[in-house]
Protein backbone atom coordinates (compact mmCIF):
# COMPACT_ATOMS: atom_id res chain seq x y z
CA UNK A 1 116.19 90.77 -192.88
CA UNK A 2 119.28 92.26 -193.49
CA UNK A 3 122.75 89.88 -193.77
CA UNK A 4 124.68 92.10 -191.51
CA UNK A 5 124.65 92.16 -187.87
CA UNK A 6 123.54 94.98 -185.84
CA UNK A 7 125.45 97.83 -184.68
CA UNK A 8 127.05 96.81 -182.08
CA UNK A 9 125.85 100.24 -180.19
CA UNK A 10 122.46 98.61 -180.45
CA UNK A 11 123.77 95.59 -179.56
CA UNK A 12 125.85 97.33 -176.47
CA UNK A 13 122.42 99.06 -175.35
CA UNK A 14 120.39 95.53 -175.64
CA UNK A 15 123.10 94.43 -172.95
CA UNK A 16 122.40 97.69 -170.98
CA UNK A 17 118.60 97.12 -171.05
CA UNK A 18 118.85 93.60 -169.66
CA UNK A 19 121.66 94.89 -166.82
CA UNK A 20 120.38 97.93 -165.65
CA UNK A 21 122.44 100.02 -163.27
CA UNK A 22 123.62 97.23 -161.31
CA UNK A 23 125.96 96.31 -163.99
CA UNK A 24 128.69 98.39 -164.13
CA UNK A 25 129.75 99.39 -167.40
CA UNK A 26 132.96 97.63 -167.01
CA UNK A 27 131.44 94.71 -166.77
CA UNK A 28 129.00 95.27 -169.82
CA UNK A 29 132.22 95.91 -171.79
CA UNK A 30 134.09 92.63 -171.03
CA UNK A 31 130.54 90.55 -171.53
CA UNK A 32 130.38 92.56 -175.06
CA UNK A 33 133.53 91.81 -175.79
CA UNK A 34 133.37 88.09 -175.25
CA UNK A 35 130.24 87.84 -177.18
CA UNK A 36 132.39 89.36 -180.35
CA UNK A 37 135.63 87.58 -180.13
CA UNK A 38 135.26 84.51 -178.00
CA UNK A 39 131.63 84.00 -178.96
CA UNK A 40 131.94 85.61 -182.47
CA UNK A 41 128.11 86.37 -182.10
CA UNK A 42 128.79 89.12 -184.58
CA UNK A 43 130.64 87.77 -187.71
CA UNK A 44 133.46 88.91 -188.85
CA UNK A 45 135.06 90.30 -192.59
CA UNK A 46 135.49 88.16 -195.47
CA UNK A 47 136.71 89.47 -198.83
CA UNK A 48 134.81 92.70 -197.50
CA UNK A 49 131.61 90.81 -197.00
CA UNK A 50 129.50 89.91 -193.89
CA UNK A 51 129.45 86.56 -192.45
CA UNK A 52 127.67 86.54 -189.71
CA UNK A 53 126.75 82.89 -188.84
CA UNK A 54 124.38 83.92 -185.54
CA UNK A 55 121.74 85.83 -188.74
CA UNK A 56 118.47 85.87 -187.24
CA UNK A 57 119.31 84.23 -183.71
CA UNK A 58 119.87 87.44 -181.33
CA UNK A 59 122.00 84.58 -179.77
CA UNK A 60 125.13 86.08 -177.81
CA UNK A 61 126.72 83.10 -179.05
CA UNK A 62 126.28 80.72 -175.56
CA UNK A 63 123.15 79.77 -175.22
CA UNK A 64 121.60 76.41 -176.31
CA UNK A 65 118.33 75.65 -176.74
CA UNK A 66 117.34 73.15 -173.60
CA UNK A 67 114.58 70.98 -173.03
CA UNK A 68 113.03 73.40 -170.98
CA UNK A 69 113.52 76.45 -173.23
CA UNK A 70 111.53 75.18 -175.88
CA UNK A 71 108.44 74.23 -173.34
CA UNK A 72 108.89 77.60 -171.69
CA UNK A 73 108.57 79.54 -175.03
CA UNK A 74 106.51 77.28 -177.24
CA UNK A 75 104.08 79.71 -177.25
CA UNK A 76 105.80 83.44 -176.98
CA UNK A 77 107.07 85.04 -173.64
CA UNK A 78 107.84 87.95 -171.73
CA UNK A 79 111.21 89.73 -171.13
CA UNK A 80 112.50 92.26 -168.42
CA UNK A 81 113.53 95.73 -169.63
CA UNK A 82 115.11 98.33 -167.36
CA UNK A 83 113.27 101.95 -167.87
CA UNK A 84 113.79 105.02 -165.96
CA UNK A 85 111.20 104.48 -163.11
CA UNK A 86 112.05 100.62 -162.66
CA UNK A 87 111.31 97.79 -164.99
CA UNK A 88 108.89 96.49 -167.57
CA UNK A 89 107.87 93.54 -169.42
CA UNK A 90 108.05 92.78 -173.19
CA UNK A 91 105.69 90.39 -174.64
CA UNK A 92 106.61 88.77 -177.52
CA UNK A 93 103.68 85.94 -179.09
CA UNK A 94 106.20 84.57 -180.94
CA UNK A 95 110.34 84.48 -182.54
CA UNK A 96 111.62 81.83 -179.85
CA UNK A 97 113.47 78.55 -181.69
CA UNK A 98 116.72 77.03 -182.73
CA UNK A 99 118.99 76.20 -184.90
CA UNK A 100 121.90 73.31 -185.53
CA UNK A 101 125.12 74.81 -185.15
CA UNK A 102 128.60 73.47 -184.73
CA UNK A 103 129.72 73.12 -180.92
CA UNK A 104 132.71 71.44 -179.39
CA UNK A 105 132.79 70.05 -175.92
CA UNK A 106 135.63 68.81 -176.52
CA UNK A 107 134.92 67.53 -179.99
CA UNK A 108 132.99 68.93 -182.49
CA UNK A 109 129.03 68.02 -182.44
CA UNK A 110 125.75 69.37 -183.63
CA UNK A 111 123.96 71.41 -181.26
CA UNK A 112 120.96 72.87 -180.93
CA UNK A 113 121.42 76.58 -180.33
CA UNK A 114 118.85 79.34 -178.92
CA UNK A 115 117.11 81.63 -180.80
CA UNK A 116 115.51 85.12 -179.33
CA UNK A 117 112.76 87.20 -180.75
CA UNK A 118 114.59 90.53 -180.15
CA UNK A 119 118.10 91.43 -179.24
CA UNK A 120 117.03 92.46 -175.57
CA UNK A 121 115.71 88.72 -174.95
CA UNK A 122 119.18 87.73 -176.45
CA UNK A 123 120.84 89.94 -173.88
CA UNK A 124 118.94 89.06 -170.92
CA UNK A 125 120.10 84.97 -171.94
CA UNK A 126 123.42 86.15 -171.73
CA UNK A 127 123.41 88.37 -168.44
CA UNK A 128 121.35 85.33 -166.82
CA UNK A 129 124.15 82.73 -167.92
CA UNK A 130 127.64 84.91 -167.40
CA UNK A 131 125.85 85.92 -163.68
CA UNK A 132 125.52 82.76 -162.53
CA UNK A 133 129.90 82.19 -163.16
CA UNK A 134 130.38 85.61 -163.07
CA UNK A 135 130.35 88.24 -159.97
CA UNK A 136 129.91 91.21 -162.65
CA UNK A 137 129.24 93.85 -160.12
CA UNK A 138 133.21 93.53 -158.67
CA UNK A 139 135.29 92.23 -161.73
CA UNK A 140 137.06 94.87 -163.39
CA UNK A 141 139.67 92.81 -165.38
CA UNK A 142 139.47 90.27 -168.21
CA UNK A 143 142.17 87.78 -166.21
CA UNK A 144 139.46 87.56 -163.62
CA UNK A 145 136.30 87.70 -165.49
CA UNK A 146 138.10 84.90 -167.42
CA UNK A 147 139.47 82.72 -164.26
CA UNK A 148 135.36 82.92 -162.91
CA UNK A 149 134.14 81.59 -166.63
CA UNK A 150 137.01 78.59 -165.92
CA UNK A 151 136.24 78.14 -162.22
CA UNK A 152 132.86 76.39 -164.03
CA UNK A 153 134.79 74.92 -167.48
CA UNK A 154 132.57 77.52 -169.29
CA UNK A 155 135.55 76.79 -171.80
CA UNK A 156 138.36 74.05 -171.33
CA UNK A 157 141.31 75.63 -173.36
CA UNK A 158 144.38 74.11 -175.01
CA UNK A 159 146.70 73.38 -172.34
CA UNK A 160 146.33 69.99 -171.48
CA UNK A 161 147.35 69.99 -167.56
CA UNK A 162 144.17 71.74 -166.41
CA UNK A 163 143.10 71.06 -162.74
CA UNK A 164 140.03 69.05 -162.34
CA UNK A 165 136.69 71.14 -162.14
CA UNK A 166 136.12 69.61 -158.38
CA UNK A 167 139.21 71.43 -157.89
CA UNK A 168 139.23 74.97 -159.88
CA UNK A 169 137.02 76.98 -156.89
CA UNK A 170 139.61 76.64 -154.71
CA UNK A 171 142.31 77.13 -156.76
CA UNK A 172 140.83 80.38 -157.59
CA UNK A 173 140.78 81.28 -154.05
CA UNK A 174 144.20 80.28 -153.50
CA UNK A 175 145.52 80.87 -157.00
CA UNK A 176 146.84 78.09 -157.11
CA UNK A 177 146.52 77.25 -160.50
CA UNK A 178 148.66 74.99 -162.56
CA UNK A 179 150.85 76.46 -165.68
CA UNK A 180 148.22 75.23 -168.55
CA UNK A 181 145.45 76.60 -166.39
CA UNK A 182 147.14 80.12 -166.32
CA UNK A 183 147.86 79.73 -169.84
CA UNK A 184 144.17 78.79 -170.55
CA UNK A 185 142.78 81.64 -168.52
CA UNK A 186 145.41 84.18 -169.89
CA UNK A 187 144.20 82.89 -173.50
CA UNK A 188 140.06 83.71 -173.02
CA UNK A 189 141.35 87.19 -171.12
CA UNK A 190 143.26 87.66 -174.49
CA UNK A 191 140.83 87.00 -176.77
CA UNK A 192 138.12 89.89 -174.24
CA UNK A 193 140.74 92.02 -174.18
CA UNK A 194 141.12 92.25 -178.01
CA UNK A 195 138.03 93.33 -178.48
CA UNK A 196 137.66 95.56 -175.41
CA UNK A 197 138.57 98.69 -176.49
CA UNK A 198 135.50 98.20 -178.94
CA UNK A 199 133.27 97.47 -176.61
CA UNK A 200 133.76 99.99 -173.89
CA UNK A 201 133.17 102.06 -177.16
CA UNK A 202 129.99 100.49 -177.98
CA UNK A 203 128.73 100.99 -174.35
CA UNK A 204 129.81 104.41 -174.00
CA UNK A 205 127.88 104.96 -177.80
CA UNK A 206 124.64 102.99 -176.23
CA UNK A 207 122.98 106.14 -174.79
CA UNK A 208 122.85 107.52 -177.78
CA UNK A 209 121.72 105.22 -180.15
CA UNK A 210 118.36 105.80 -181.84
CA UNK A 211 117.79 101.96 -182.55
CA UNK A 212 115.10 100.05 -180.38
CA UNK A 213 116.64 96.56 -179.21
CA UNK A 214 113.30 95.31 -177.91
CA UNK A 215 112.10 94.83 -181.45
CA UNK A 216 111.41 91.92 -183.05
CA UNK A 217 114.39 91.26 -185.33
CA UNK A 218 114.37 87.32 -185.77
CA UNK A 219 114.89 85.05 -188.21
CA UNK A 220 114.10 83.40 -190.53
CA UNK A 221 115.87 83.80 -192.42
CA UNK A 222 119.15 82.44 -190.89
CA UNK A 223 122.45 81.87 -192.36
CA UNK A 224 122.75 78.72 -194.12
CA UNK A 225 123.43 75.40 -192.43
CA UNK A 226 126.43 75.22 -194.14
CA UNK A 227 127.85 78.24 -192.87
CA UNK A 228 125.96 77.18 -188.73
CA UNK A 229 128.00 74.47 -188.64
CA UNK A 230 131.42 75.87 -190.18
CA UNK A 231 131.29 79.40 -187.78
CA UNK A 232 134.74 80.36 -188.31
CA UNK A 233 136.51 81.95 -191.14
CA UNK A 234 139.33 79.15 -190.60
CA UNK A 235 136.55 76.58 -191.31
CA UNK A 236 135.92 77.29 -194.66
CA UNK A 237 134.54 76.27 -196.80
CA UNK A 238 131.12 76.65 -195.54
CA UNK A 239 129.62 73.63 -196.65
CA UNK A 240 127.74 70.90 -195.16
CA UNK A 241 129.95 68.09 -196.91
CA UNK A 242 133.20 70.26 -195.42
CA UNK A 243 130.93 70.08 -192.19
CA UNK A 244 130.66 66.38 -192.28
CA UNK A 245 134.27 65.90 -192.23
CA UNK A 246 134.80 68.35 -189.65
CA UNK A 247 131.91 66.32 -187.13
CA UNK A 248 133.16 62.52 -188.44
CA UNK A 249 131.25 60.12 -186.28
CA UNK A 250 129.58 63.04 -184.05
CA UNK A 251 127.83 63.86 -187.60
CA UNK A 252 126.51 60.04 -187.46
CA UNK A 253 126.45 59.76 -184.05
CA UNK A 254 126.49 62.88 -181.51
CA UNK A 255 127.48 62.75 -177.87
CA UNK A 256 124.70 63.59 -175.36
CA UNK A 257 123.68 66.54 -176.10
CA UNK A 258 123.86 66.71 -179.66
CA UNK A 259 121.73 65.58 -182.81
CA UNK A 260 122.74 64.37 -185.94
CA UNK A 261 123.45 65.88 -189.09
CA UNK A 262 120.34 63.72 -190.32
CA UNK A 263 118.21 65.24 -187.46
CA UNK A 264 119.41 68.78 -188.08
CA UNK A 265 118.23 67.95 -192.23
CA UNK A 266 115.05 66.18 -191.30
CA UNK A 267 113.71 69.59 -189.08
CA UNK A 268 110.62 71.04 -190.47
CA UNK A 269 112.15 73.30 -192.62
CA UNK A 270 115.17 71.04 -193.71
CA UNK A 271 117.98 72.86 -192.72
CA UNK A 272 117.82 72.50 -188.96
CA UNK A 273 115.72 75.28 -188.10
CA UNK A 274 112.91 74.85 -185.38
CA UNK A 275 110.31 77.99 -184.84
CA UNK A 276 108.30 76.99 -181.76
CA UNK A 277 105.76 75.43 -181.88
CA UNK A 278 107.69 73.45 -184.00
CA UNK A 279 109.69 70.54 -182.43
CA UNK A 280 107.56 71.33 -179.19
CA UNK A 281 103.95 69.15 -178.69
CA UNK A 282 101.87 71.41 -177.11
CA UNK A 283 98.67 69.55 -175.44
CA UNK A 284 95.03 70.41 -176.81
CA UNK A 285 93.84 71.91 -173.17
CA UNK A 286 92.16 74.96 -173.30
CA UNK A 287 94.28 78.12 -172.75
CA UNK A 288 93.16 80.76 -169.52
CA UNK A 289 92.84 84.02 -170.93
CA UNK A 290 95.63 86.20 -171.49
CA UNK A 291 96.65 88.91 -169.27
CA UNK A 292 96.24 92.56 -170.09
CA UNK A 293 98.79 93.90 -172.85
CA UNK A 294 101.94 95.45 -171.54
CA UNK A 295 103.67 98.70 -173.70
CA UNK A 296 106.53 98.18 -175.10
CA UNK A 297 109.21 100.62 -174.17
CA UNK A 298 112.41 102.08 -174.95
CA UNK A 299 115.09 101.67 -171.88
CA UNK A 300 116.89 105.18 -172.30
CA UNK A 301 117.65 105.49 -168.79
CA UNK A 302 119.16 102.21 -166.86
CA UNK A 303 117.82 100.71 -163.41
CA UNK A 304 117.38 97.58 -161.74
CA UNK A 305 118.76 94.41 -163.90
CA UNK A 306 116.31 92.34 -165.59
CA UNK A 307 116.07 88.59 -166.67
CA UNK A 308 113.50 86.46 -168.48
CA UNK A 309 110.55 85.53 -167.16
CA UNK A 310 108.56 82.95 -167.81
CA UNK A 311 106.22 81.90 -170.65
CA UNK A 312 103.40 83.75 -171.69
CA UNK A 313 100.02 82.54 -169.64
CA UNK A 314 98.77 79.65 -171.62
CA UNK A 315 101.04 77.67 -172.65
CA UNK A 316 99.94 74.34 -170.97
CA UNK A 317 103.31 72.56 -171.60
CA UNK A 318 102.74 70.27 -168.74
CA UNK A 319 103.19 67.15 -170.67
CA UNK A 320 104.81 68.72 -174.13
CA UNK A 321 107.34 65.99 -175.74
CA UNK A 322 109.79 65.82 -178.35
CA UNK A 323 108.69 65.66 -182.52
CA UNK A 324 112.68 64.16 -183.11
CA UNK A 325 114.39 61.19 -181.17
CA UNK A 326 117.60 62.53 -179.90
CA UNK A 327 117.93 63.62 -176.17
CA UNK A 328 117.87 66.92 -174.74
CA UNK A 329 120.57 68.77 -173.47
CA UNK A 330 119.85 68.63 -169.78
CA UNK A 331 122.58 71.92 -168.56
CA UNK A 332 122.96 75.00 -169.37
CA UNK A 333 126.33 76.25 -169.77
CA UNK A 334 128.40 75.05 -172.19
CA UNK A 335 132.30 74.16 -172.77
CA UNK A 336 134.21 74.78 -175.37
């Protein structure tokens, strides 16, 4: 697999796939455009090199791997695809995991993040978690795309005097925010808005693109863990002993949620890197036969948004368990 990311026209029609025409392309943009520079999904320039931490993950840069991700995909999945005449479903046997990567909510932990078999599955992860915060069909600007992501502390921000999540639905109604919560909000709708012009690109580019995003593009290989757990060119250097000093006691002992930097170096292939069935039991029950093979298609046209179904017949993950001791992340957004 190749070190640098995707085009982001790929990338921009993986988003398109998953959306379908209900999405307008507004809203694709801004969701693009948070996955590059608040998410930095898509690594960034350094001394004219790649680094692109997410390598191998077709992770938007949100989504961590839950408890119930890595039952539902132990064994391969399905996906939803938009096509000209409605929708169809990708199968994909296997290229669901995880990997440790740095986090912060507020402080900096291990976590265990998502990984996709093809960039649609990434996209439809994405789509799925922004729409539940999100009312993509009617926002139009970054302030308010931002101010829905904050209603649910999707990210917390620097300004210290935020109001209480309890409180933040109706302060959006009534904007009535306080000063650090415009300031918060006004800093995420920055950070959209500097990639935006880039991404409304990208979408506008997606029609035309030759590429295939329902392929199966995962890893491994992934970036190092070195460089998972120092994502940011202000973190260098990417090493896990400059890691360790960044997590202190998280590295020792994480917060729920989180594993250690012992767990993420014990995984089966020692640099915290699970590829179901790994990390997931799966019970000795015989499997019901699998249904009929669907084709795998090429959304060139747009049409009703998809999202990710569930996993493929036969898993039998009724009473699948853990192969490490820390506890599961038990929600699904995170804050950061």
């Amino acid at each position: 697999m190749a070190s640098s990311p995707p085009p982001l026209s790929l990338v921009a029609k993986a988003l398109l796939s998953a959306g379908g025409a209900a999405m307008p392309a507004a809203a694709a943009a801004m969701a693009l455009s948070q996955s590059i520079a608040a998410e930095g999904a898509w690594g960034w320039k350094s001394n004219g090199e790649d680094v692109w931490p997410f390598q191998g993950t077709n992770n938007f840069g949100a989504i961590h791997a839950t408890r119930s991700f890595a039952e539902k995909y132990a064994q391969g999945g399905d996906v939803l695809v938009a096509t000209s005449s409605g929708t169809s479903a990708v199968s994909y046997s296997s290229g669901w995991g995880m990997v440790a990567f740095l986090d912060h909510a507020p402080g900096a932990y291990v976590a265990r993040m998502a990984v996709y078999p093809s960039l649609v599955a990434g996209a439809a992860a994405f789509l799925g978690l922004l729409s539940a915060f999100v009312d993509l069909a009617n926002t139009t600007k970054p302030e308010d795309f931002a101010a829905q992501l904050y209603v649910h502390n999707y990210f917390v921000g620097f300004h210290p005097n935020r109001t209480t999540v309890d409180k933040r639905a109706a302060a959006y109604q009534s904007n009535a925010w306080s000063d650090d919560d415009v300031a918060n909000i006004a800093d995420y709708a920055a950070a959209i808005q500097s990639h935006l012009a880039v991404a409304s690109a990208a979408i506008a580019a997606a029609a035309s693109e030759t590429g295939d995003p329902t392929d199966a593009t995962h890893g491994p290989p992934f970036a190092d863990l070195g460089l998972r757990l120092t994502p940011a060119d202000k973190l260098a250097p990417h090493t896990i002993e400059h890691a360790r000093q960044i997590l202190g006691d998280a590295g020792v002992s994480p917060p729920a949620g989180g594993i250690s930097l012992a767990d993420a170096l014990a995984s089966p292939r020692g640099d915290g890197v699970w590829m179901f069935p790994e990390g997931v039991e799966v019970p000795s029950v015989p499997s019901p036969a699998p249904p009929a093979p669907v084709a795998r298609v090429v959304a060139e046209e747009f049409a009703v948004g998809a999202a990710i179904l569930g996993a493929a017949a036969g898993a039998g993950l009724l009473a699948a368990g853990l192969k490490w001791r820390p506890e599961w992340f038990t929600f699904g957004a995170r804050a950061k």
